[in-house]
PDB file of N, CA and C in Angstrom:
ATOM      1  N   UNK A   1       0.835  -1.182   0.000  1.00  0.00           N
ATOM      2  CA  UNK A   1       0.000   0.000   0.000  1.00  0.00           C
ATOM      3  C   UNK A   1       0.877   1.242   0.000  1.00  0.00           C
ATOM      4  N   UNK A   2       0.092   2.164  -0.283  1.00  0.00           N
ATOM      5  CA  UNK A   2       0.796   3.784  -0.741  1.00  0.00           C
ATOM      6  C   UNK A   2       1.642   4.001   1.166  1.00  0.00           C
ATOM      7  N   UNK A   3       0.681   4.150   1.937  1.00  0.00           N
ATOM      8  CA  UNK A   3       0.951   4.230   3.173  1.00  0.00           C
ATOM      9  C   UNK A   3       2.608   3.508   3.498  1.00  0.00           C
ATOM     10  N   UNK A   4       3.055   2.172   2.930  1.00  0.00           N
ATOM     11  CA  UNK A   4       3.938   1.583   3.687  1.00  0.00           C
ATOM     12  C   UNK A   4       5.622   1.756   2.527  1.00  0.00           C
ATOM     13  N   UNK A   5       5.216   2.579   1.828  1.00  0.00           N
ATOM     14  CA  UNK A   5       6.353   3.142   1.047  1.00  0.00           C
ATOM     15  C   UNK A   5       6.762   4.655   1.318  1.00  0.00           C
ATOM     16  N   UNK A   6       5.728   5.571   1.580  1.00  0.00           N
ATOM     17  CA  UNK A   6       5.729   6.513   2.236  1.00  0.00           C
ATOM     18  C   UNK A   6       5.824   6.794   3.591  1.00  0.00           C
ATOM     19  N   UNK A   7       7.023   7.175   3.532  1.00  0.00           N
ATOM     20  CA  UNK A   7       7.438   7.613   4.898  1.00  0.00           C
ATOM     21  C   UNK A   7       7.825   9.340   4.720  1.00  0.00           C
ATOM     22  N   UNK A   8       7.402  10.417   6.012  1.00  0.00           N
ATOM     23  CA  UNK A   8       7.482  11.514   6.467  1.00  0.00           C
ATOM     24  C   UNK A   8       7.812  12.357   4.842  1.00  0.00           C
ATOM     25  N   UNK A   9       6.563  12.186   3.866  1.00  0.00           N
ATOM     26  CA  UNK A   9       6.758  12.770   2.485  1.00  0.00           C
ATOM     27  C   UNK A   9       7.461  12.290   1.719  1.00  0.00           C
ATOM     28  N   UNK A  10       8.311  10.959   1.730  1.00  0.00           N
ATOM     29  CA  UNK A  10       9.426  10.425   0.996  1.00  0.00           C
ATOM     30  C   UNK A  10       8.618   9.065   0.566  1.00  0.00           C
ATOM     31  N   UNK A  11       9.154   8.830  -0.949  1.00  0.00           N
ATOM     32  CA  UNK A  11       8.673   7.246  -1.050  1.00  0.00           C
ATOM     33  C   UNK A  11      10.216   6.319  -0.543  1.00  0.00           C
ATOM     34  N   UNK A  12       9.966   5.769  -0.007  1.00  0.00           N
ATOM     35  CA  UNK A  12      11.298   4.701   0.798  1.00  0.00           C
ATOM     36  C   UNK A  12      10.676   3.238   0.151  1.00  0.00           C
ATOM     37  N   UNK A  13      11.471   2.262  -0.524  1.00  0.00           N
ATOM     38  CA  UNK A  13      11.235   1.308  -0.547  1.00  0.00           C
ATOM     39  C   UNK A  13      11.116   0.039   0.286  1.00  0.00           C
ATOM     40  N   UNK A  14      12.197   0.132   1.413  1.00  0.00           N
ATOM     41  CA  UNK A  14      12.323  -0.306   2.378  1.00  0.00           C
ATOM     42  C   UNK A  14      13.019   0.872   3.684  1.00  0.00           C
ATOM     43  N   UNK A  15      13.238  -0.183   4.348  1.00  0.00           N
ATOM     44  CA  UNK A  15      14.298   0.998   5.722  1.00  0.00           C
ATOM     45  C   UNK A  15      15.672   1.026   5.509  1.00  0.00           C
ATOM     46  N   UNK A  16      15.882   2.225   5.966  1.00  0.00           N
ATOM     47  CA  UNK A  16      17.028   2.360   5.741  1.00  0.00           C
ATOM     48  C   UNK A  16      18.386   2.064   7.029  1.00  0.00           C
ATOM     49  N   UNK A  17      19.059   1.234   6.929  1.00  0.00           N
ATOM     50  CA  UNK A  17      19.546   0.450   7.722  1.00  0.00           C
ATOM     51  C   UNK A  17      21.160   1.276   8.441  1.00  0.00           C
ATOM     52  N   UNK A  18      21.282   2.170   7.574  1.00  0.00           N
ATOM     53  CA  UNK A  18      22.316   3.451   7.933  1.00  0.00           C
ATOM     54  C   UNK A  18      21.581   4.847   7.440  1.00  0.00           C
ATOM     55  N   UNK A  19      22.788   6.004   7.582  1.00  0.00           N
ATOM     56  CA  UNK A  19      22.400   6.930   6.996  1.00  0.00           C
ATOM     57  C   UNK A  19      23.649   7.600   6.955  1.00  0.00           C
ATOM     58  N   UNK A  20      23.324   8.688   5.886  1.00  0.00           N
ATOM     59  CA  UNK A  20      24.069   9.652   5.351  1.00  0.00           C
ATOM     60  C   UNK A  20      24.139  10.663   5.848  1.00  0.00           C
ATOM     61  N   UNK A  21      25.503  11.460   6.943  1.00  0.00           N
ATOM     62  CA  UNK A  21      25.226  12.962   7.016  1.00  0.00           C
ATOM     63  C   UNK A  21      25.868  13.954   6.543  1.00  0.00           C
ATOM     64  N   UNK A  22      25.358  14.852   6.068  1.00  0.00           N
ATOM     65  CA  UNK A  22      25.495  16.024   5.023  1.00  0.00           C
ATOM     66  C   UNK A  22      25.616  17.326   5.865  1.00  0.00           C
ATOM     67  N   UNK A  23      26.749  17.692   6.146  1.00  0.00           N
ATOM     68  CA  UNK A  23      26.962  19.172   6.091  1.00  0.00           C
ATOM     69  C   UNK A  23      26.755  20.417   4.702  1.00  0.00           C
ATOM     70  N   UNK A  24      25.726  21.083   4.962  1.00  0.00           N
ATOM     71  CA  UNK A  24      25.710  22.177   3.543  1.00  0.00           C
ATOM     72  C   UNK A  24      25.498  23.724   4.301  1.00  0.00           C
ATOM     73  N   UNK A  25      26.931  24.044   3.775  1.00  0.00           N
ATOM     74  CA  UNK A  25      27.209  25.425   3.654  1.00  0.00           C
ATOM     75  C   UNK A  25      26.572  26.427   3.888  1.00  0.00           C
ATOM     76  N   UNK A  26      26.418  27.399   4.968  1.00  0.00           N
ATOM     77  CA  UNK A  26      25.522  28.706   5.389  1.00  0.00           C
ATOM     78  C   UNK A  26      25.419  29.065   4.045  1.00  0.00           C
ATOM     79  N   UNK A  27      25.988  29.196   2.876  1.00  0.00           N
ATOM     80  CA  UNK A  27      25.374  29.998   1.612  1.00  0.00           C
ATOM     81  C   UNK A  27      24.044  28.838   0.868  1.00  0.00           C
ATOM     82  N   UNK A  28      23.650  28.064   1.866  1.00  0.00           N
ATOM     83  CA  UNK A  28      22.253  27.292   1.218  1.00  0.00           C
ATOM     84  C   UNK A  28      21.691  26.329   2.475  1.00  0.00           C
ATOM     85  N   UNK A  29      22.246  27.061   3.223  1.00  0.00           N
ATOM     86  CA  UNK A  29      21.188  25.979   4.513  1.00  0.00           C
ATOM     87  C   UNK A  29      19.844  26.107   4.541  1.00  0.00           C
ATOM     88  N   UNK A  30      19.919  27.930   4.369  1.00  0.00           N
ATOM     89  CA  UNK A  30      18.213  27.997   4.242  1.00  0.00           C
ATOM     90  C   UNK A  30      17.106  27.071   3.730  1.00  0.00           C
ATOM     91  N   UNK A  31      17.633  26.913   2.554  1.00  0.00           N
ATOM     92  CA  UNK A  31      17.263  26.254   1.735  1.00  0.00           C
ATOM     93  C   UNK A  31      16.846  24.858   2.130  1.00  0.00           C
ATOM     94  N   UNK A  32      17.893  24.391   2.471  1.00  0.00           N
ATOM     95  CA  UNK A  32      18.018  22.792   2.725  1.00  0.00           C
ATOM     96  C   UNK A  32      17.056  22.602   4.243  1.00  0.00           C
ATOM     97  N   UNK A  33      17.126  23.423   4.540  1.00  0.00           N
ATOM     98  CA  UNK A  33      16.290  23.328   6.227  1.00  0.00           C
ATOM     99  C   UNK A  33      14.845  23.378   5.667  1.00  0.00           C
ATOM    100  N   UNK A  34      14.597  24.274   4.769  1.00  0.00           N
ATOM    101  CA  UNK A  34      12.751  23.874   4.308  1.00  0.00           C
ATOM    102  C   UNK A  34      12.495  22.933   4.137  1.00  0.00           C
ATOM    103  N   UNK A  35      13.618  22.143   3.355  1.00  0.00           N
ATOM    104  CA  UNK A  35      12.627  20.716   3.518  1.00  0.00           C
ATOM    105  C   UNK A  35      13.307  20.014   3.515  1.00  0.00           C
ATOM    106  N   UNK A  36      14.577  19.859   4.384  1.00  0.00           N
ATOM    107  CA  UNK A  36      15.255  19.073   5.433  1.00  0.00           C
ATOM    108  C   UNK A  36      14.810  18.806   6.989  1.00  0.00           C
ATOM    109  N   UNK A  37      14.867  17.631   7.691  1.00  0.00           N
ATOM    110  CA  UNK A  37      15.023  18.066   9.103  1.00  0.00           C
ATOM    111  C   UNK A  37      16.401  17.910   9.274  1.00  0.00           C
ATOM    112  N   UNK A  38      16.952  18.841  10.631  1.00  0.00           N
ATOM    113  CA  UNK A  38      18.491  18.542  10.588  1.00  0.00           C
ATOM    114  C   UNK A  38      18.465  19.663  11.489  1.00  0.00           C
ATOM    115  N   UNK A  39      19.838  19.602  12.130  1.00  0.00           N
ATOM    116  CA  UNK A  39      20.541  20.348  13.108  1.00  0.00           C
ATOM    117  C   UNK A  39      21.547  22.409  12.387  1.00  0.00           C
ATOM    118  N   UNK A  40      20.880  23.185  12.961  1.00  0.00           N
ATOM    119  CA  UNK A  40      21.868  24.293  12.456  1.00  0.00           C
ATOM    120  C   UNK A  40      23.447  23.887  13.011  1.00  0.00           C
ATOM    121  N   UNK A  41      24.333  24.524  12.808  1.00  0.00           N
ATOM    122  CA  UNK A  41      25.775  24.762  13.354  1.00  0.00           C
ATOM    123  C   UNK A  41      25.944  26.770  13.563  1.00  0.00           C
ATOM    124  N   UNK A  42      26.793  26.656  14.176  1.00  0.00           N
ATOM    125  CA  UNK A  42      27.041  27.800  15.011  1.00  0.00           C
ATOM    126  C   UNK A  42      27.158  29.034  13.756  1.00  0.00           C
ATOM    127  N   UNK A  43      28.099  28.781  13.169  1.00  0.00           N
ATOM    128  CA  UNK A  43      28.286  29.263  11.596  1.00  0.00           C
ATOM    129  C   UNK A  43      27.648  29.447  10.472  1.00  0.00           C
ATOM    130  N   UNK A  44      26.108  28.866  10.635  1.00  0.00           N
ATOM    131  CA  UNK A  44      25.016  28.703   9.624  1.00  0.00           C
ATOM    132  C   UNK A  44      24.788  27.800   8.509  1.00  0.00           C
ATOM    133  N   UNK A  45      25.829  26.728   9.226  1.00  0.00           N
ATOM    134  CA  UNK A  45      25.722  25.634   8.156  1.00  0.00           C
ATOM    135  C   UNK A  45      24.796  24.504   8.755  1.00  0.00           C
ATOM    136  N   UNK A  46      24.298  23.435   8.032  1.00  0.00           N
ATOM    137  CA  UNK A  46      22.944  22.763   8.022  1.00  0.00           C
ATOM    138  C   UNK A  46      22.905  21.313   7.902  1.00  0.00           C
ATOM    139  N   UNK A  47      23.132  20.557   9.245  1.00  0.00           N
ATOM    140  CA  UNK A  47      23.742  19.363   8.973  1.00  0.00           C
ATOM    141  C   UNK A  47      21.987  18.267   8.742  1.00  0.00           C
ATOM    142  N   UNK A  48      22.411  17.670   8.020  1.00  0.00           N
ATOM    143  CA  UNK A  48      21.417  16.344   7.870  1.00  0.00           C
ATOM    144  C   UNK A  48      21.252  14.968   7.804  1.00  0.00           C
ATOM    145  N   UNK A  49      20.872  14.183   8.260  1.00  0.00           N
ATOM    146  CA  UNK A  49      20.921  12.702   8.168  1.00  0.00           C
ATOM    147  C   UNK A  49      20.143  12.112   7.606  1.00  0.00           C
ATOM    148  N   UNK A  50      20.714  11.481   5.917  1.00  0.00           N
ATOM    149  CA  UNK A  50      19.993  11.101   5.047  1.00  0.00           C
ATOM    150  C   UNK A  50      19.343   9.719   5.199  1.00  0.00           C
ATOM    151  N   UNK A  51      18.502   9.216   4.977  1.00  0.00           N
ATOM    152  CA  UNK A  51      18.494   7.705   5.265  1.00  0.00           C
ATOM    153  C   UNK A  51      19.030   7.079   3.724  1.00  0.00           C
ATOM    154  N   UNK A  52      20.224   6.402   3.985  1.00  0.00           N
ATOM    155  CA  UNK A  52      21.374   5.456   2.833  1.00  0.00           C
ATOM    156  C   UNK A  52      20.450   4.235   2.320  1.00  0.00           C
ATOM    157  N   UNK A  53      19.741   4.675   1.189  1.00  0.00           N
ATOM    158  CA  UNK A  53      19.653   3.271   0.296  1.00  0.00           C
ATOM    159  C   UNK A  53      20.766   2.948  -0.725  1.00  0.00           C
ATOM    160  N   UNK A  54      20.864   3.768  -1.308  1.00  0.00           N
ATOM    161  CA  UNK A  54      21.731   3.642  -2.326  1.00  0.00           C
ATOM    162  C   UNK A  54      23.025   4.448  -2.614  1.00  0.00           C
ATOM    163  N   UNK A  55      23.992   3.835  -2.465  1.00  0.00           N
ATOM    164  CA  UNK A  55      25.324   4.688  -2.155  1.00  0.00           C
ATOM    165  C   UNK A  55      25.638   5.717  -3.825  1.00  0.00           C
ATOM    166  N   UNK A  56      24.851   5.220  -5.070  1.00  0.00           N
ATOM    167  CA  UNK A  56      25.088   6.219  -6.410  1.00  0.00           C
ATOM    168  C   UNK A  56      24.010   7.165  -6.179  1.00  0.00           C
ATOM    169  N   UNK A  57      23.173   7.113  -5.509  1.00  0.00           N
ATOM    170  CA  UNK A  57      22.026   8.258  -5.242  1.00  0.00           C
ATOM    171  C   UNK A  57      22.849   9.164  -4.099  1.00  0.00           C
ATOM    172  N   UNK A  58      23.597   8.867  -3.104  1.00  0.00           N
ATOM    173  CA  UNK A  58      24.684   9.852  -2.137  1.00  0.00           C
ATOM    174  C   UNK A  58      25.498  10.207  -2.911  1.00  0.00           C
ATOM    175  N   UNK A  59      26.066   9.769  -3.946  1.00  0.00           N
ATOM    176  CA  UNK A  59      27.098  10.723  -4.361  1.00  0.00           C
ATOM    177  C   UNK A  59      26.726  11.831  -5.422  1.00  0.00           C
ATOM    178  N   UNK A  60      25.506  11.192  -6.132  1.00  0.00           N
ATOM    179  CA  UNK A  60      24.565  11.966  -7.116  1.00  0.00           C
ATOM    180  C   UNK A  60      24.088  13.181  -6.200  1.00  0.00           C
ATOM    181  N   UNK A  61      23.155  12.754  -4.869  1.00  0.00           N
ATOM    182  CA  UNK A  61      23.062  14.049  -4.162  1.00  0.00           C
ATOM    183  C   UNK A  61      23.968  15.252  -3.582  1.00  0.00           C
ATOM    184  N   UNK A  62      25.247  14.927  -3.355  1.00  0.00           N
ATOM    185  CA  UNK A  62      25.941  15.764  -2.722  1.00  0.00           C
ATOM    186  C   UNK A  62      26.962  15.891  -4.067  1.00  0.00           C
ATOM    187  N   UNK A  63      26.750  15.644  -5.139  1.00  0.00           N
ATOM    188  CA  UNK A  63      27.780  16.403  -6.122  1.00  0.00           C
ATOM    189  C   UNK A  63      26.871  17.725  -6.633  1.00  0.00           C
ATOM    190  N   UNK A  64      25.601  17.403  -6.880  1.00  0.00           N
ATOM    191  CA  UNK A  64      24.851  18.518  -7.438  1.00  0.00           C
ATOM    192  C   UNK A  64      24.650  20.099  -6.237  1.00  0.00           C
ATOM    193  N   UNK A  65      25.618  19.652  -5.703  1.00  0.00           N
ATOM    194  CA  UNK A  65      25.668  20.992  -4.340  1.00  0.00           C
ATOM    195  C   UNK A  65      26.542  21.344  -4.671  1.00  0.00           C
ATOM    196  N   UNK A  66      27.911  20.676  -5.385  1.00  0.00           N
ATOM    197  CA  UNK A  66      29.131  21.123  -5.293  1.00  0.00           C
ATOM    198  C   UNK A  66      30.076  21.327  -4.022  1.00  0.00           C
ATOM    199  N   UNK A  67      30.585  22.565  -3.806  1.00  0.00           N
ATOM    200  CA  UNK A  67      31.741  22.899  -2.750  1.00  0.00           C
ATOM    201  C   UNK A  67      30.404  22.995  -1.153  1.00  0.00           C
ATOM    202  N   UNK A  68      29.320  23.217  -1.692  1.00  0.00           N
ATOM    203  CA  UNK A  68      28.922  23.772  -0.860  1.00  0.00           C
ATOM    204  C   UNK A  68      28.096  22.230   0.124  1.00  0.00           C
ATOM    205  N   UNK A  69      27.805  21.042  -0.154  1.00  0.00           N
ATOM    206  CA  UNK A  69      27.446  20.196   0.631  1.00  0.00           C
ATOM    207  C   UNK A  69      28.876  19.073   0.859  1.00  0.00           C
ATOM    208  N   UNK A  70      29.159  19.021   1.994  1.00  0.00           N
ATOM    209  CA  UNK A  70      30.229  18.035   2.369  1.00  0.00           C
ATOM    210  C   UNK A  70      29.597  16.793   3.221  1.00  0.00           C
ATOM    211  N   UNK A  71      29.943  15.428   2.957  1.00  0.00           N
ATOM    212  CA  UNK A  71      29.601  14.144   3.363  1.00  0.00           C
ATOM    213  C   UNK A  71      30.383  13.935   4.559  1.00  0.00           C
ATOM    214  N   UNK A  72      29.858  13.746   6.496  1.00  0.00           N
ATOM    215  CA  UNK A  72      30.392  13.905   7.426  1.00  0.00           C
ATOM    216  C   UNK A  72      30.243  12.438   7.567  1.00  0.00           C
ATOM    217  N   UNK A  73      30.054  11.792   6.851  1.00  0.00           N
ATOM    218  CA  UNK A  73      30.069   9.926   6.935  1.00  0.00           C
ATOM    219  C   UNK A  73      28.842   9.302   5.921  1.00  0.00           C
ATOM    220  N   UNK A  74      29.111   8.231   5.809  1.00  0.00           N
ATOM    221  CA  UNK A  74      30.043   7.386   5.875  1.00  0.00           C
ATOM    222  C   UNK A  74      31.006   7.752   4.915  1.00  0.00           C
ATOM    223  N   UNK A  75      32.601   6.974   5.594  1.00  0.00           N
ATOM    224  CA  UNK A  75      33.626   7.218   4.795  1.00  0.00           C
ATOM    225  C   UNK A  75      33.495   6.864   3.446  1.00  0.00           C
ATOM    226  N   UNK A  76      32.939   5.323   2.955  1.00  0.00           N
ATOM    227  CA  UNK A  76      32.851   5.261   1.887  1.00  0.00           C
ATOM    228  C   UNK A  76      32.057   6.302   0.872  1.00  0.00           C
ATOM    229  N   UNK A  77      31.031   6.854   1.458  1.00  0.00           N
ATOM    230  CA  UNK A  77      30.527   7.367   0.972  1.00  0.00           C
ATOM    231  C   UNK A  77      31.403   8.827  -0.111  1.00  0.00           C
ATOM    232  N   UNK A  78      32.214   9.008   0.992  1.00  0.00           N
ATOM    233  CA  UNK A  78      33.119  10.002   1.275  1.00  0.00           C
ATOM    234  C   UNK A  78      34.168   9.671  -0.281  1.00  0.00           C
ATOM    235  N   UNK A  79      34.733   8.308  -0.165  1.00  0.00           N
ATOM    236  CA  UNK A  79      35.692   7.794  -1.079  1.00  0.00           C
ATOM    237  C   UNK A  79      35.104   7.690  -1.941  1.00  0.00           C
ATOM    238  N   UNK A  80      33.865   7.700  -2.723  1.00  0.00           N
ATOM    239  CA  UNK A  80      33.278   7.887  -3.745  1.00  0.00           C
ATOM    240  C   UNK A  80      32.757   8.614  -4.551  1.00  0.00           C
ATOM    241  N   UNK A  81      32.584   9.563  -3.460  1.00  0.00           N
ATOM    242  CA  UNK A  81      32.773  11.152  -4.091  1.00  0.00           C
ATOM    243  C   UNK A  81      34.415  11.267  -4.905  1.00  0.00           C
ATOM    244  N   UNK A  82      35.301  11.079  -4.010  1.00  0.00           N
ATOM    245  CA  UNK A  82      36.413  11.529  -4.514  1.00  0.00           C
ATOM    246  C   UNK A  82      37.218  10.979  -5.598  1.00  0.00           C
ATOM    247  N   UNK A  83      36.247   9.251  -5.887  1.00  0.00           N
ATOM    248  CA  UNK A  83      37.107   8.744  -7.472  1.00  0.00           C
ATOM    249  C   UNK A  83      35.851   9.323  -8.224  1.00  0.00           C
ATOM    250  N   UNK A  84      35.012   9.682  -8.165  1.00  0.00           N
ATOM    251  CA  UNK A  84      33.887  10.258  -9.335  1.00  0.00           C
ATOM    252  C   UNK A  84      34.462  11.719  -9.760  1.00  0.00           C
ATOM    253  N   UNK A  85      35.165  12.096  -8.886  1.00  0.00           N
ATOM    254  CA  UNK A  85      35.737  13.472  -9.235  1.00  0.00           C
ATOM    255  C   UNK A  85      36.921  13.295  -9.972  1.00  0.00           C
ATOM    256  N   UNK A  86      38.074  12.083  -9.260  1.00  0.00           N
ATOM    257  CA  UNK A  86      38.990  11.711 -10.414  1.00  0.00           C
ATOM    258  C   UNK A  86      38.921  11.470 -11.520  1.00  0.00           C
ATOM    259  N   UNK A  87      37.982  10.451 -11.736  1.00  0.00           N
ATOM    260  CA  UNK A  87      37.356  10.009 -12.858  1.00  0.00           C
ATOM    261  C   UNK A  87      37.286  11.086 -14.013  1.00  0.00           C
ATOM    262  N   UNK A  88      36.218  12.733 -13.612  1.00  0.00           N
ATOM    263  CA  UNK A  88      36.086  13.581 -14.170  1.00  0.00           C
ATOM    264  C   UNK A  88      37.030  13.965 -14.576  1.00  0.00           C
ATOM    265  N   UNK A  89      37.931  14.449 -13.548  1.00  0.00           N
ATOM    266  CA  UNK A  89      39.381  15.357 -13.839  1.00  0.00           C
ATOM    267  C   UNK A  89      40.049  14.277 -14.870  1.00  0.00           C
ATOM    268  N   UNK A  90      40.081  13.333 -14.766  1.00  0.00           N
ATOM    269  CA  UNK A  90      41.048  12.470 -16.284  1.00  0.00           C
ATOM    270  C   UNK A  90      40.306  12.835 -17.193  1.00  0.00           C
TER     271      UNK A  90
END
C-alpha cells in the first residue's frame, strides 16, 4: 500500500539500515532546512541525516551541491565522491 512506502513525504522502498550525514554550507542551509530536518551549526551551516539506500544516489546528491554540501560519513561514501571526481578530472 501507498501508506507503507511513504514515509514523512518520501517514497522509501524499504528501511534504511544506515544513513548519510550532510553538512551544507551557510550559503544554502536555508534552503536545505525547508525541507530538510536537521541540526543548524554555530556558523550557519545545516547538517542532515539522510536515510542510505543507495550509495550512487549519495554521491549523485551531494555532487549537485558542489563545494557547498560536504559528506560527514560514511567514509565510503566520502571515497566515492572523490574517485567520481577523479574520474572527471582524467
Amino acid at each position: 500500500s501507498l501508506d507503507e512506502v511513504v514515509r514523512k513525504g518520501r517514497v522509501l522502498a524499504s528501511e534504511a539500515s544506515e544513513s548519510m550525514r550532510v553538512r551544507y554550507s551557510p550559503a544554502i542551509a536555508r534552503w536545505i532546512a525547508e525541507l530538510e530536518s536537521g541540526e543548524w551549526g554555530v556558523d550557519g551551516s545545516f547538517e542532515v541525516d539522510h536515510p542510505l539506500l543507495d550509495d550512487h544516489w549519495a554521491v549523485r546528491h551531494v555532487l549537485q551541491y558542489g563545494r557547498e554540501a560536504e559528506v560527514l560519513a560514511p567514509d565510503r561514501i566520502r571515497a566515492a565522491i572523490r574517485a567520481r571526481l577523479a574520474a572527471i578530472v582524467k
